[in-house]
Protein backbone atom coordinates (compact mmCIF):
# COMPACT_ATOMS: atom_id res chain seq x y z
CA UNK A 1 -12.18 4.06 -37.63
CA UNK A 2 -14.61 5.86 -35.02
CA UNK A 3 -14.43 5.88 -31.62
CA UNK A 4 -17.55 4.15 -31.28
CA UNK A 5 -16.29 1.23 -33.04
CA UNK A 6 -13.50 0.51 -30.88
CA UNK A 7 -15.78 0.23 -27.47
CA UNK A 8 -14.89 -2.87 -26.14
CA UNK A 9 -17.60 -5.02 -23.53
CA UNK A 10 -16.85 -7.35 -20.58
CA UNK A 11 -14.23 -7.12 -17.88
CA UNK A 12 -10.37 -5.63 -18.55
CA UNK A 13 -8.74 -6.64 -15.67
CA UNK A 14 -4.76 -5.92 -15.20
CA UNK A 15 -2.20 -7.02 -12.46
CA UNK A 16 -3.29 -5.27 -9.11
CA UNK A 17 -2.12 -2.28 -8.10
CA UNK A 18 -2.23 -2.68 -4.16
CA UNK A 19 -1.14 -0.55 -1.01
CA UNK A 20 -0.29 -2.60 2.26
CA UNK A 21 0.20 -1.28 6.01
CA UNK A 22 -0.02 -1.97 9.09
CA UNK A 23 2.11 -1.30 12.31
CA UNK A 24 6.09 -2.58 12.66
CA UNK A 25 6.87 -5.76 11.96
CA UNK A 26 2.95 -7.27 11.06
CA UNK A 27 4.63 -8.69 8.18
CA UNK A 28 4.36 -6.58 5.50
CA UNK A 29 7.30 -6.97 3.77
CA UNK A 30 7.33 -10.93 4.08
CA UNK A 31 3.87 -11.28 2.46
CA UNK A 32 5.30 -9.34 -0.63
CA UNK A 33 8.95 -10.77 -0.32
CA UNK A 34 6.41 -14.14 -0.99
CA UNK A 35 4.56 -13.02 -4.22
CA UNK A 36 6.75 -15.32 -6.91
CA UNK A 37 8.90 -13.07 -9.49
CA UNK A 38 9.05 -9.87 -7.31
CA UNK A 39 12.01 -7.50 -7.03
CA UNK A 40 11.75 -5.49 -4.24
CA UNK A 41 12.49 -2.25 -4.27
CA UNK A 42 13.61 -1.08 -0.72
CA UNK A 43 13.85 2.59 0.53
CA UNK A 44 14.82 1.46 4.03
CA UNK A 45 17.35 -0.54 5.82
CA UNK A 46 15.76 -3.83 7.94
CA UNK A 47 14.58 -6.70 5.06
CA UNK A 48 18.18 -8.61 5.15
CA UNK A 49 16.95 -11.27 7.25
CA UNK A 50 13.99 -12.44 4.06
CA UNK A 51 15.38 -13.84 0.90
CA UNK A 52 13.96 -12.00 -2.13
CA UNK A 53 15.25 -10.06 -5.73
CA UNK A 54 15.87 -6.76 -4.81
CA UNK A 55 17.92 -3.83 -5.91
CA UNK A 56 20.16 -1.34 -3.92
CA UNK A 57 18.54 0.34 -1.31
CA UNK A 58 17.01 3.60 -3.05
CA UNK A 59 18.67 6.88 -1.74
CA UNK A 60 17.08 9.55 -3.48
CA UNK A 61 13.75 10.90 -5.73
CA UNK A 62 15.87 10.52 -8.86
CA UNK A 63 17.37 7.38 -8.29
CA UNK A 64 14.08 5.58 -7.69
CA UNK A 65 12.24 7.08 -10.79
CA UNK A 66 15.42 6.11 -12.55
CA UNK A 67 15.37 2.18 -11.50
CA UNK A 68 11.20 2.21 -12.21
CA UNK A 69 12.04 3.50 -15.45
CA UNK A 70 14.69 0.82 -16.15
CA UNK A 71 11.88 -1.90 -15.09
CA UNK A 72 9.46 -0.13 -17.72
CA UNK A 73 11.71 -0.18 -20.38
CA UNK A 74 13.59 -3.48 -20.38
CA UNK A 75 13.24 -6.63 -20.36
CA UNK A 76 13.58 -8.55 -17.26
CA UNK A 77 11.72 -11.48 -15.85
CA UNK A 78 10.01 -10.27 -12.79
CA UNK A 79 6.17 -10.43 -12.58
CA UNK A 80 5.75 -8.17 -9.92
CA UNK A 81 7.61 -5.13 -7.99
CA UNK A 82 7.30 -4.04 -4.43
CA UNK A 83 8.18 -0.83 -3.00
CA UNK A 84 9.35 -1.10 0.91
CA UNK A 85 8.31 1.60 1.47
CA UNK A 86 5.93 4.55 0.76
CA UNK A 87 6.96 6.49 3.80
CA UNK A 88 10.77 6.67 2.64
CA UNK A 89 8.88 7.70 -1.11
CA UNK A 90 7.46 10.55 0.33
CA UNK A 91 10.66 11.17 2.75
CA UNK A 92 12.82 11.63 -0.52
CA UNK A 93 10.10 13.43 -2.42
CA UNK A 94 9.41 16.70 0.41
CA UNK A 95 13.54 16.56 0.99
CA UNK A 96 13.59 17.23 -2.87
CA UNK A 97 10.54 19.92 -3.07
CA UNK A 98 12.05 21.27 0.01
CA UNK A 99 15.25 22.13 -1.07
CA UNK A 100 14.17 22.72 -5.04
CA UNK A 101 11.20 24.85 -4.29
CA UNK A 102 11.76 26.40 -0.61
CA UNK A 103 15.35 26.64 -0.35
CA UNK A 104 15.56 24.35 2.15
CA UNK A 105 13.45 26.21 4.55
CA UNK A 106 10.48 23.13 6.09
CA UNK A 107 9.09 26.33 7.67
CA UNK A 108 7.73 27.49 4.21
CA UNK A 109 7.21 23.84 2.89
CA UNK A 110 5.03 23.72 5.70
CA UNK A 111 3.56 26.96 5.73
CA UNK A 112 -0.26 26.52 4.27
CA UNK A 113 0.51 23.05 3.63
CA UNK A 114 1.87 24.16 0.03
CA UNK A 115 4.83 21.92 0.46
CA UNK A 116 2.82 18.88 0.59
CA UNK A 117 0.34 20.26 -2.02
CA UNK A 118 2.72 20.62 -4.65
CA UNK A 119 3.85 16.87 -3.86
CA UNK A 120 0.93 15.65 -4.95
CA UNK A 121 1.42 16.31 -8.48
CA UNK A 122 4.97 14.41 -8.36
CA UNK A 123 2.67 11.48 -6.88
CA UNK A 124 0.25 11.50 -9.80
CA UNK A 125 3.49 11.26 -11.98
CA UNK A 126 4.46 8.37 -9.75
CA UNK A 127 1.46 6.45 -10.42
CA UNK A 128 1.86 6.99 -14.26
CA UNK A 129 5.04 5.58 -13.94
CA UNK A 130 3.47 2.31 -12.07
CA UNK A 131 1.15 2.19 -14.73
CA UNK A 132 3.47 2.17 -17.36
CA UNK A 133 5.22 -0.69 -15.62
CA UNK A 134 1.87 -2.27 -15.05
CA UNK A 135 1.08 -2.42 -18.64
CA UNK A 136 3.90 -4.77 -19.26
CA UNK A 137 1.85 -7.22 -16.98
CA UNK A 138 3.22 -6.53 -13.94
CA UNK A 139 2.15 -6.06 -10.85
CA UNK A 140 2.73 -3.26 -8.01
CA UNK A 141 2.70 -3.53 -4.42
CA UNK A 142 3.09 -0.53 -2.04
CA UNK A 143 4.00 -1.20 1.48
CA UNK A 144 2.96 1.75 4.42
CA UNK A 145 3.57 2.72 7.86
CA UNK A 146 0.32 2.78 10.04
CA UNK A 147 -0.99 5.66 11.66
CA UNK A 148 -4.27 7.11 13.93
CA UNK A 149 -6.12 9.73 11.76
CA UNK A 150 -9.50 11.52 12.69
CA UNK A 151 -12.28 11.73 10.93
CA UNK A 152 -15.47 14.13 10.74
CA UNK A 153 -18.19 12.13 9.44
CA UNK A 154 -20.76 14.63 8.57
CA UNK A 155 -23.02 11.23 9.02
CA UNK A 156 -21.92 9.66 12.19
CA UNK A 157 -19.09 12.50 13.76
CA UNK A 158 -15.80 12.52 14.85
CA UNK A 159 -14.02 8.90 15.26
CA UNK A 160 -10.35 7.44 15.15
CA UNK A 161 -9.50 5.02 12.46
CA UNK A 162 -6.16 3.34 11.21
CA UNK A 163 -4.85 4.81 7.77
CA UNK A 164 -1.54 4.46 5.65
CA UNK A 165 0.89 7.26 7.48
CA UNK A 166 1.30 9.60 4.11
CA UNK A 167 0.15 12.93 4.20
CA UNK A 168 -3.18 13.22 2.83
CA UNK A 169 -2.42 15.03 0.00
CA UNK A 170 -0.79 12.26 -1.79
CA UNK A 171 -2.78 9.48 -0.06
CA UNK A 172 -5.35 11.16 -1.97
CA UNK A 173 -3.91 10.01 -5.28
CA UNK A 174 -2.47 6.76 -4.39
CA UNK A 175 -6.47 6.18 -2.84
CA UNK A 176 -7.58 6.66 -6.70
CA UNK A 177 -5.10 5.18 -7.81
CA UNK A 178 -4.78 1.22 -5.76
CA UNK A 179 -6.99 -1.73 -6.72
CA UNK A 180 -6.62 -2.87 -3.19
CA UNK A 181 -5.80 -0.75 0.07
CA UNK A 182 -5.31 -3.21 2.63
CA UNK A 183 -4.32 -3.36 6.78
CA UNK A 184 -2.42 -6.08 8.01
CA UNK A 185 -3.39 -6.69 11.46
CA UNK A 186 -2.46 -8.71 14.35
CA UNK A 187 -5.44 -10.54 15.80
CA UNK A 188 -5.87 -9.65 19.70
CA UNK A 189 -8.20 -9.67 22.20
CA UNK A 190 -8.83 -8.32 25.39
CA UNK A 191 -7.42 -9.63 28.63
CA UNK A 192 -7.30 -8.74 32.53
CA UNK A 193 -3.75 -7.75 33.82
CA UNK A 194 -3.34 -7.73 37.69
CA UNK A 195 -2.96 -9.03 41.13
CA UNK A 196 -5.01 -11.65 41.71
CA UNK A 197 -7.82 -10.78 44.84
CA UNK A 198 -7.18 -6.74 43.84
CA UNK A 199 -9.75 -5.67 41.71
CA UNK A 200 -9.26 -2.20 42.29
CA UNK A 201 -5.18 -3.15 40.83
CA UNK A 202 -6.76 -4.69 37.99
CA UNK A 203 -5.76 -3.41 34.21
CA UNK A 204 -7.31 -4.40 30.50
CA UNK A 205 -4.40 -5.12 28.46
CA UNK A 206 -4.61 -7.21 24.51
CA UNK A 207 -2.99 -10.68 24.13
CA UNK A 208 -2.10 -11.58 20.32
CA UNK A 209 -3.24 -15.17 18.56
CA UNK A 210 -0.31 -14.57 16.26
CA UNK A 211 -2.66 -14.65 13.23
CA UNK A 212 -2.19 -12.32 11.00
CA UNK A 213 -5.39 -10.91 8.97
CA UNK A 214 -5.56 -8.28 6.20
CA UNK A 215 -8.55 -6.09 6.02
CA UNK A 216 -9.45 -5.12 2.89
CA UNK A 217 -13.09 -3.63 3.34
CA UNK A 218 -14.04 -0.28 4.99
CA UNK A 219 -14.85 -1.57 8.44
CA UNK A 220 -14.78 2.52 9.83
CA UNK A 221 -11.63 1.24 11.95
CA UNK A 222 -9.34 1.03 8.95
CA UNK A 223 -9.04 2.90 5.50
CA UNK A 224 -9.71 -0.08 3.50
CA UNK A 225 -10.97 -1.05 -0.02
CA UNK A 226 -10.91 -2.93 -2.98
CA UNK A 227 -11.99 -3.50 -6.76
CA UNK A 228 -12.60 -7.14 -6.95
CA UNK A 229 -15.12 -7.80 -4.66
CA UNK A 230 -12.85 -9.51 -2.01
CA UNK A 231 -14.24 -9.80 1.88
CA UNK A 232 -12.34 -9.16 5.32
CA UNK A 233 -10.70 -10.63 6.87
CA UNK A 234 -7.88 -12.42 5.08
CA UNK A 235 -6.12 -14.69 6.86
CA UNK A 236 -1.94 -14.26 6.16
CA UNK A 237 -0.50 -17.46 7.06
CA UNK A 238 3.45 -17.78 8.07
CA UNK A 239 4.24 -20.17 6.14
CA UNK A 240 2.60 -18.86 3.18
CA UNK A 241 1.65 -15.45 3.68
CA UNK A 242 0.77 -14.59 -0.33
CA UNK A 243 -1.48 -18.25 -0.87
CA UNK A 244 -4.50 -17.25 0.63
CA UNK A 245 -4.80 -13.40 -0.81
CA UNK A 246 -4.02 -15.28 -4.09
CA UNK A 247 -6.44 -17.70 -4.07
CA UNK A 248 -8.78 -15.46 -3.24
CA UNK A 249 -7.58 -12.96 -5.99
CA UNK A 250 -8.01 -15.96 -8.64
CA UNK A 251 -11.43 -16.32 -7.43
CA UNK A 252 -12.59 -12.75 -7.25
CA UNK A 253 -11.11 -11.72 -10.94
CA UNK A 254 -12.43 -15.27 -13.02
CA UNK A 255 -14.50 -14.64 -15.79
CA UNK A 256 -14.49 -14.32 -20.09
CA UNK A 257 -12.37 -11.57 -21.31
CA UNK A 258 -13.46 -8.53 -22.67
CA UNK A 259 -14.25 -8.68 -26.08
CA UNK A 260 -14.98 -5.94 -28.97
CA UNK A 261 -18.64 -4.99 -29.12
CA UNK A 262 -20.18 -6.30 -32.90
């Protein structure tokens, strides 16, 4: 059978592949910890006080390949796996170039950037991996440090926006790689700090609602996108933080499934 008689037509949608950050303690980790049937995967001490599935805290590049290679091939009944977080990922992944490639010298893993370049490739294997995973129907979700990055726009110039704190080498790959990069943000707004009478004392200072949103469209402030159509912001409630992104995901991804061509 040709190839032209196995194109397919309509949508092929799988789980999402997604990549969440934000700054400490915006709740990333309890909006995943709330998707049902996850095991989390941590790579850092801190989520004791949530009750979720999880496995032993990941201590090195081989060890978490090995337990995403377990979830590929076995059976088990989770629907979904986070990974808390990408920052400890990459942590493990330049400690093993470092020593493997650059005898342990982060003055020549540095040098050029070629430590960080040859990373990348160990990302794009990473991302197979997910895949692989993905293909038995489950989903992955990524959790990220935030960080300030600058730009050069070649159509606007120079500006500051909020990005996922990897090195840009890899975010490069997981950027191609996500369904949905998303910032969890604390909604604030601006208020007057100072003695009252003393203007001149006077400072501007941010008070938070305590509403968490997640922005998943380029707004030029955040790195930000998705594949399914879905508009900022997001509200993330306490209570429920994973109800409203999955309504919305139900809504954004309904249609007829694909279907072979005649």
């Amino acid at each position: 059978m040709g190839i032209l008689n196995q194109v397919i037509t309509g949508r092929c949608i799988g789980p999402p592949r997604v990549v969440l950050y934000s700054e400490p303690k915006a709740g990333k980790t309890t909006l995943m910890a709330s998707i049902p049937d996850l095991v989390m995967i941590p790579l850092e001490d801190g989520q004791g006080t949530l009750d979720y599935a999880r496995v032993p805290q990941q201590t090195s590049w081989e060890m978490l390949i090995g337990t995403l290679q377990e979830l590929r091939d076995t059976e088990h009944p989770y629907k979904a796996v986070g990974i808390d977080c990408l920052s400890g990922v990459e942590e493990m992944l330049w400690t093993k170039i470092c020593a493997e490639v650059y005898d342990d010298s982060w003055e020549k893993f540095h040098n050029y950037a070629k430590g960080p370049r040859h990373c990348a490739a160990y990302w794009v294997d990473l991302c197979l991996l997910f895949d692989e995973i993905r293909r038995k129907g489950v989903s992955i979700w990524c959790a990220a440090h935030a960080k300030l990055e600058t730009v050069d726009d070649v159509q606007v110039g120079a500006y500051t926006r909020i990005t996922p704190a990897i090195d840009k080498h890899g975010m490069k790959v997981l950027q191609a790689w996500a369904d949905i990069i998303g910032h969890i943000q604390i909604e604030r707004y601006q208020s007057e700090k100072g003695a009252k009478g003393k203007e001149n004392k006077k400072t501007n200072t941010a008070r938070s609602t305590n509403v968490r949103q997640l922005i998943v469209e380029d707004t030029g402030s955040h790195m930000a996108g998705n594949r399914f159509g879905l508009a900022s912001p997001i509200e993330i409630p306490l209570d429920n933080p994973y109800g409203t992104l999955r309504e919305a995901l139900v809504s954004a991804i309904k249609g007829e499934p694909a279907q072979e061509a005649a």
